[in-house]
Protein backbone atom coordinates (compact mmCIF):
# COMPACT_ATOMS: atom_id res chain seq x y z
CA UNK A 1 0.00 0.00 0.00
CA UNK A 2 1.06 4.05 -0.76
CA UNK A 3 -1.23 5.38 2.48
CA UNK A 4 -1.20 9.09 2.79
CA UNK A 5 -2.55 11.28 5.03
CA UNK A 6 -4.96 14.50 4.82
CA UNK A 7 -5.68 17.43 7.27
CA UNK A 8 -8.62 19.41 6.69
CA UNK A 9 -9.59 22.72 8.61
CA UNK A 10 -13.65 23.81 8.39
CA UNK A 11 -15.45 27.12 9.41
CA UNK A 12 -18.84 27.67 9.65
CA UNK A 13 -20.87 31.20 10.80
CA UNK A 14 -21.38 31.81 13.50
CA UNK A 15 -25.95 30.74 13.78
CA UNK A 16 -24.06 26.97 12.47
CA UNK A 17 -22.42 26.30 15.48
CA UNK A 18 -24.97 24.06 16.86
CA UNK A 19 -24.56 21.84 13.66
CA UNK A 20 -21.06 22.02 13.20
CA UNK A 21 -20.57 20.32 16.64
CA UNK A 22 -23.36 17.94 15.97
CA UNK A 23 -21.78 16.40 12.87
CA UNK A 24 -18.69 15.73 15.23
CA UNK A 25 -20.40 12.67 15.79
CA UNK A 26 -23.42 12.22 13.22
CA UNK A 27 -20.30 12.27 10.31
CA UNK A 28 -18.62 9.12 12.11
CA UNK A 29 -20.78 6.19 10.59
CA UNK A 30 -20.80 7.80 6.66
CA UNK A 31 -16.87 7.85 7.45
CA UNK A 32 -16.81 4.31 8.46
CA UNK A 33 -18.08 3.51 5.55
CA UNK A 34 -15.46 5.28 2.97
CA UNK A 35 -13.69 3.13 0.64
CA UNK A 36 -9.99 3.47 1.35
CA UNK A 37 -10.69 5.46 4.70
CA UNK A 38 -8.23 3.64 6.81
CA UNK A 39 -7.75 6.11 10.02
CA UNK A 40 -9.77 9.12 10.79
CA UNK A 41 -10.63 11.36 13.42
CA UNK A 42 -12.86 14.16 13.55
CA UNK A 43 -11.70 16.99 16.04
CA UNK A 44 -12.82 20.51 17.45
CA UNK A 45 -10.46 23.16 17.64
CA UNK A 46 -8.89 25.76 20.29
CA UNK A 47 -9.18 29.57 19.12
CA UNK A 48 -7.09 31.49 16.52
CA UNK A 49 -3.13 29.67 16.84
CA UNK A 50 -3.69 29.06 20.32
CA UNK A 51 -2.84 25.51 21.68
CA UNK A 52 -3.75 26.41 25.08
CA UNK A 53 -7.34 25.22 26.72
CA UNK A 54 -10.37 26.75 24.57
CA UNK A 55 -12.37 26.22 22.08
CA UNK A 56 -13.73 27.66 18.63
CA UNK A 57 -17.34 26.07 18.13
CA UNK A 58 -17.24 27.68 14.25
CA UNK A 59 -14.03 25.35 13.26
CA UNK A 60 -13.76 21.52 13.14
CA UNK A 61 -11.38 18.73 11.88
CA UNK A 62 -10.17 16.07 10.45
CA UNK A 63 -7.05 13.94 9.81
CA UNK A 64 -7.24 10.87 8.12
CA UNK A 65 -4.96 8.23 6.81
CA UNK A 66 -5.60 6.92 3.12
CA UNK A 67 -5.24 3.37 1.44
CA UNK A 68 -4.00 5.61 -1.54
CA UNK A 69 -4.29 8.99 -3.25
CA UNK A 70 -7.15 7.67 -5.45
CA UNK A 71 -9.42 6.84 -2.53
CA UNK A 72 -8.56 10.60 -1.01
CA UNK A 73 -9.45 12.12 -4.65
CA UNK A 74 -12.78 10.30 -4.89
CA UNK A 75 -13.67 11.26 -1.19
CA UNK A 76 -13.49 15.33 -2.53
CA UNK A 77 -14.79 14.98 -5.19
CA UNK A 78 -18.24 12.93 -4.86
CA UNK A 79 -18.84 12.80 -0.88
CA UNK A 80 -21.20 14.71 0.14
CA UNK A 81 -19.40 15.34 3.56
CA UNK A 82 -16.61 16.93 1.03
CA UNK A 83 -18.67 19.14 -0.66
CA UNK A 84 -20.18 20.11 2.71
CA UNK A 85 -16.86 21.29 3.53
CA UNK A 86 -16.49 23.07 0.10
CA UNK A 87 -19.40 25.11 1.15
CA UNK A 88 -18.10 26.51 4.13
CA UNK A 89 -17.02 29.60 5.02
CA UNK A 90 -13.94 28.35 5.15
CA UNK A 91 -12.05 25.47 4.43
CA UNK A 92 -8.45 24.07 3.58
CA UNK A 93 -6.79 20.67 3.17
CA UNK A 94 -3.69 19.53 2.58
CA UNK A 95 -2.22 16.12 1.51
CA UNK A 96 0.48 14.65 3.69
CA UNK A 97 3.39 12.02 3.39
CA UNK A 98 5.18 10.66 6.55
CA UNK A 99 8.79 11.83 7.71
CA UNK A 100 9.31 9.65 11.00
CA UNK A 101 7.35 9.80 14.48
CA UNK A 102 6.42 7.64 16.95
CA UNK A 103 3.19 6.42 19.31
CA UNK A 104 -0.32 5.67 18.45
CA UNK A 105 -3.37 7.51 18.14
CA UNK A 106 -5.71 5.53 20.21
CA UNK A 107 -4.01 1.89 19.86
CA UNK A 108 -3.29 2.48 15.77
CA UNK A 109 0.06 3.68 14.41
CA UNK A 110 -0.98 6.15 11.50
CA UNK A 111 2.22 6.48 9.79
CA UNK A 112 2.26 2.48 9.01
CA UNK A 113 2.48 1.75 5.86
CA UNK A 114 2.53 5.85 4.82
CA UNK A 115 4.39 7.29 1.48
CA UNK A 116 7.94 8.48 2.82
CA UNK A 117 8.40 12.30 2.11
CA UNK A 118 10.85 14.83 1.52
CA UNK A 119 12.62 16.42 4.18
CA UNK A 120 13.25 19.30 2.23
CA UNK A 121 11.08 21.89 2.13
CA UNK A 122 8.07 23.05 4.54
CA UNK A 123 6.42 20.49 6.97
CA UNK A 124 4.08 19.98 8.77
CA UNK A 125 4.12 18.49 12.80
CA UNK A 126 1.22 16.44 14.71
CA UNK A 127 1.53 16.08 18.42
CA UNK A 128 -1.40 14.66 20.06
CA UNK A 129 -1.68 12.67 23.65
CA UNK A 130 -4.05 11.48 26.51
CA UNK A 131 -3.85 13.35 29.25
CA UNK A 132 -4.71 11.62 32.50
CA UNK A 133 -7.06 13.09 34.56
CA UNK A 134 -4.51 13.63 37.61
CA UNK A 135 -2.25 15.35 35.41
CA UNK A 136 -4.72 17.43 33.95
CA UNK A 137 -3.75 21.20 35.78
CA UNK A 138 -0.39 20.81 35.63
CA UNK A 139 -0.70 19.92 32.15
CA UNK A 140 -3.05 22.72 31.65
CA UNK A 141 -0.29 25.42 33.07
CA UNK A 142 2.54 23.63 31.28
CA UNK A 143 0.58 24.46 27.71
CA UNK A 144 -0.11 28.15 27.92
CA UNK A 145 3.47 28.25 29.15
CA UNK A 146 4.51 26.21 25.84
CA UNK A 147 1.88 28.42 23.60
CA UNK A 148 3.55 31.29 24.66
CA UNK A 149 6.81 30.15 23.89
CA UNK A 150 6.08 28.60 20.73
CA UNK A 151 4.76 31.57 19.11
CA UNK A 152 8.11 32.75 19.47
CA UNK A 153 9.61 30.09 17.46
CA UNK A 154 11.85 31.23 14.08
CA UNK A 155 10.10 29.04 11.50
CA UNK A 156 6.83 29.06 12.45
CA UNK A 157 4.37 29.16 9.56
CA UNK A 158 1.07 28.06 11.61
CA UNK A 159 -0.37 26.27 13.84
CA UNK A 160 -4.09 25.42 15.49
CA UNK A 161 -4.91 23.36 18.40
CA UNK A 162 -7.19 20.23 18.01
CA UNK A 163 -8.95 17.57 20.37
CA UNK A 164 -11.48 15.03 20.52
CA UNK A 165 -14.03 14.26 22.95
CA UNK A 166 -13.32 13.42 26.13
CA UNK A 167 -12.26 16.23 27.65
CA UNK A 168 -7.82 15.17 27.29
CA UNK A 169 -7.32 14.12 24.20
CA UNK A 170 -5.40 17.36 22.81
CA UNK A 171 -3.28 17.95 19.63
CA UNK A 172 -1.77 20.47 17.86
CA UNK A 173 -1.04 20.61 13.92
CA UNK A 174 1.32 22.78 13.06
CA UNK A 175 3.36 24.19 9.90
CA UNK A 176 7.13 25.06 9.78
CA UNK A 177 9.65 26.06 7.65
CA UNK A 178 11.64 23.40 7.11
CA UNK A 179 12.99 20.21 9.74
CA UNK A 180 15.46 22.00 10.81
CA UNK A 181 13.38 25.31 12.34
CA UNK A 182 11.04 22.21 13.81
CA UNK A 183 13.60 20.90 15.43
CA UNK A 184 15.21 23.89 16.82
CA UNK A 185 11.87 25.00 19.03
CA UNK A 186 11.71 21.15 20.21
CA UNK A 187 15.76 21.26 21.17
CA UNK A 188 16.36 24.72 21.97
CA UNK A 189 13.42 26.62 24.05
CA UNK A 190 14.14 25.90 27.86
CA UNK A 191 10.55 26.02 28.43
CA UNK A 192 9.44 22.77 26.10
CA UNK A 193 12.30 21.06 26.94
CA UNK A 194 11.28 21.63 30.44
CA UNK A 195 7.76 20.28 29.73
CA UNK A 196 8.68 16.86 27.86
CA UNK A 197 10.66 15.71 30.61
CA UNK A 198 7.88 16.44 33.70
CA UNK A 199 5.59 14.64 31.00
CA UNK A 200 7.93 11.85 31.10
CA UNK A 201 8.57 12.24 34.65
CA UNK A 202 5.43 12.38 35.97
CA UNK A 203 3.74 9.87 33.37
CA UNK A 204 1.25 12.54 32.53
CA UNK A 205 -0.26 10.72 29.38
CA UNK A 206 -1.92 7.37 28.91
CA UNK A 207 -0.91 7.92 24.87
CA UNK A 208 0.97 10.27 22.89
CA UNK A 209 1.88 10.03 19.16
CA UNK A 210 4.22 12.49 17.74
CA UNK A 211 4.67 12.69 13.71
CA UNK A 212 6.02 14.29 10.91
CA UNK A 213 5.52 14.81 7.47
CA UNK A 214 5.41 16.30 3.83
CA UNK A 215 2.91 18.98 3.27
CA UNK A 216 2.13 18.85 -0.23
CA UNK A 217 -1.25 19.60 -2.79
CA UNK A 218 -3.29 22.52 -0.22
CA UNK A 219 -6.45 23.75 -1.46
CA UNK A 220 -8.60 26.40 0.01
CA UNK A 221 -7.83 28.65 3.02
CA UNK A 222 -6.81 28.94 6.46
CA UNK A 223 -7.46 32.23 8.20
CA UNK A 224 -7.88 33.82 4.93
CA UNK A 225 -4.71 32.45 3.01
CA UNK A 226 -3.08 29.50 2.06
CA UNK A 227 0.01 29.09 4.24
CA UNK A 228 1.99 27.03 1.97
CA UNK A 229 1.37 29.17 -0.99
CA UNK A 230 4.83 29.85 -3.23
CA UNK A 231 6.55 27.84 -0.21
């Protein structure tokens, strides 16, 4: 198999709130039944780039993982939860091929099987994790400390917080210049380095995953632009 992956951002006005959050669940059996839909998760969102606790009802999404490009293809362009998301206020998606990680999203490793990338170039970062419920403030405090530093970070393109239900299963995706400007924030700002080894310490999660990969074919927009435009 040639799996890929996909990450879609939606927005929706503000009176389609109440449906936006509905369809985080009344999607999930029409996605169970895509051909070539091998992983997916449907997610809310925190507000703006923030990755700290919060939430924008307007904006959803997904990542999924894809049997092949063809099955991805055919998913935009007859399903009608695609062209639901074509009609939005907002909406972007990018195509993604793996560059290394590690963990599991709960109990499945999405980057098995996955198209290698290129390393050169823009990419783009998921970090997701379970958060156990005695951890929960101290994880809490440890993030806006981490936002704060990470929108400090030289290579920074964007990034948006994302969850799923329950509350402590948080994620961020985010979009950098190139592997090595990724790799400086995770080495190099005493604050996160600080953080991964309390998480480690204090056995904070249950699950984490943390992956990379090739950003590559983005349609649509993302807080009015296409971030990897003429990148």
């Amino acid at each position: 198999m040639a799996r890929i992956a996909s990450f879609h951002l939606i927005s929706e006005p503000a009176w389609k709130i109440p449906m936006a959050m509905a369809r985080l669940g009344l999607d999930r059996p029409a996605l169970d039944r895509v051909d070539g839909l091998h992983f997916w998760r449907l997610l809310g969102t925190g507000r703006g780039n923030d990755t700290g606790p919060g939430a924008d009802l307007r904006r959803t999404a997904v990542f999924a993982v894809w049997d092949d490009e063809a099955d991805l293809d055919r998913f935009l362009d007859q399903h009608r939860i695609a062209r639901r998301w074509s009609n939005a206020s907002e909406s972007w998606n990018v195509r993604l091929r793996a560059l290394g990680g590690h963990g599991r999203w709960r109990g499945i490793d999405p980057l098995d099987h996955m198209t290698q990338g290129a390393r050169s170039g823009p990419i783009a970062i998921v970090t997701r994790a379970d958060v156990r419920r005695s951890a929960g403030r101290r994880f809490a405090r440890a993030a806006k400390e981490v936002d704060t530093e990470l929108h400090t970070a030289a290579g920074l393109i964007d990034v948006v917080g994302i969850g799923e239900a329950p509350v402590g299963r948080l994620a961020t995706f985010s979009l950098w210049e190139s592997l090595d400007a990724a790799r400086a924030f995770a080495y190099s700002m005493p604050r996160h380095r600080q953080v991964i080894d309390e998480t480690r310490d204090g056995d904070w999660y249950s699950e984490e995953l943390f992956a990379r990969f090739e950003p590559y074919g983005s349609t649509g927009t993302w807080n009015g632009r296409d971030p990897l435009e003429k990148r």
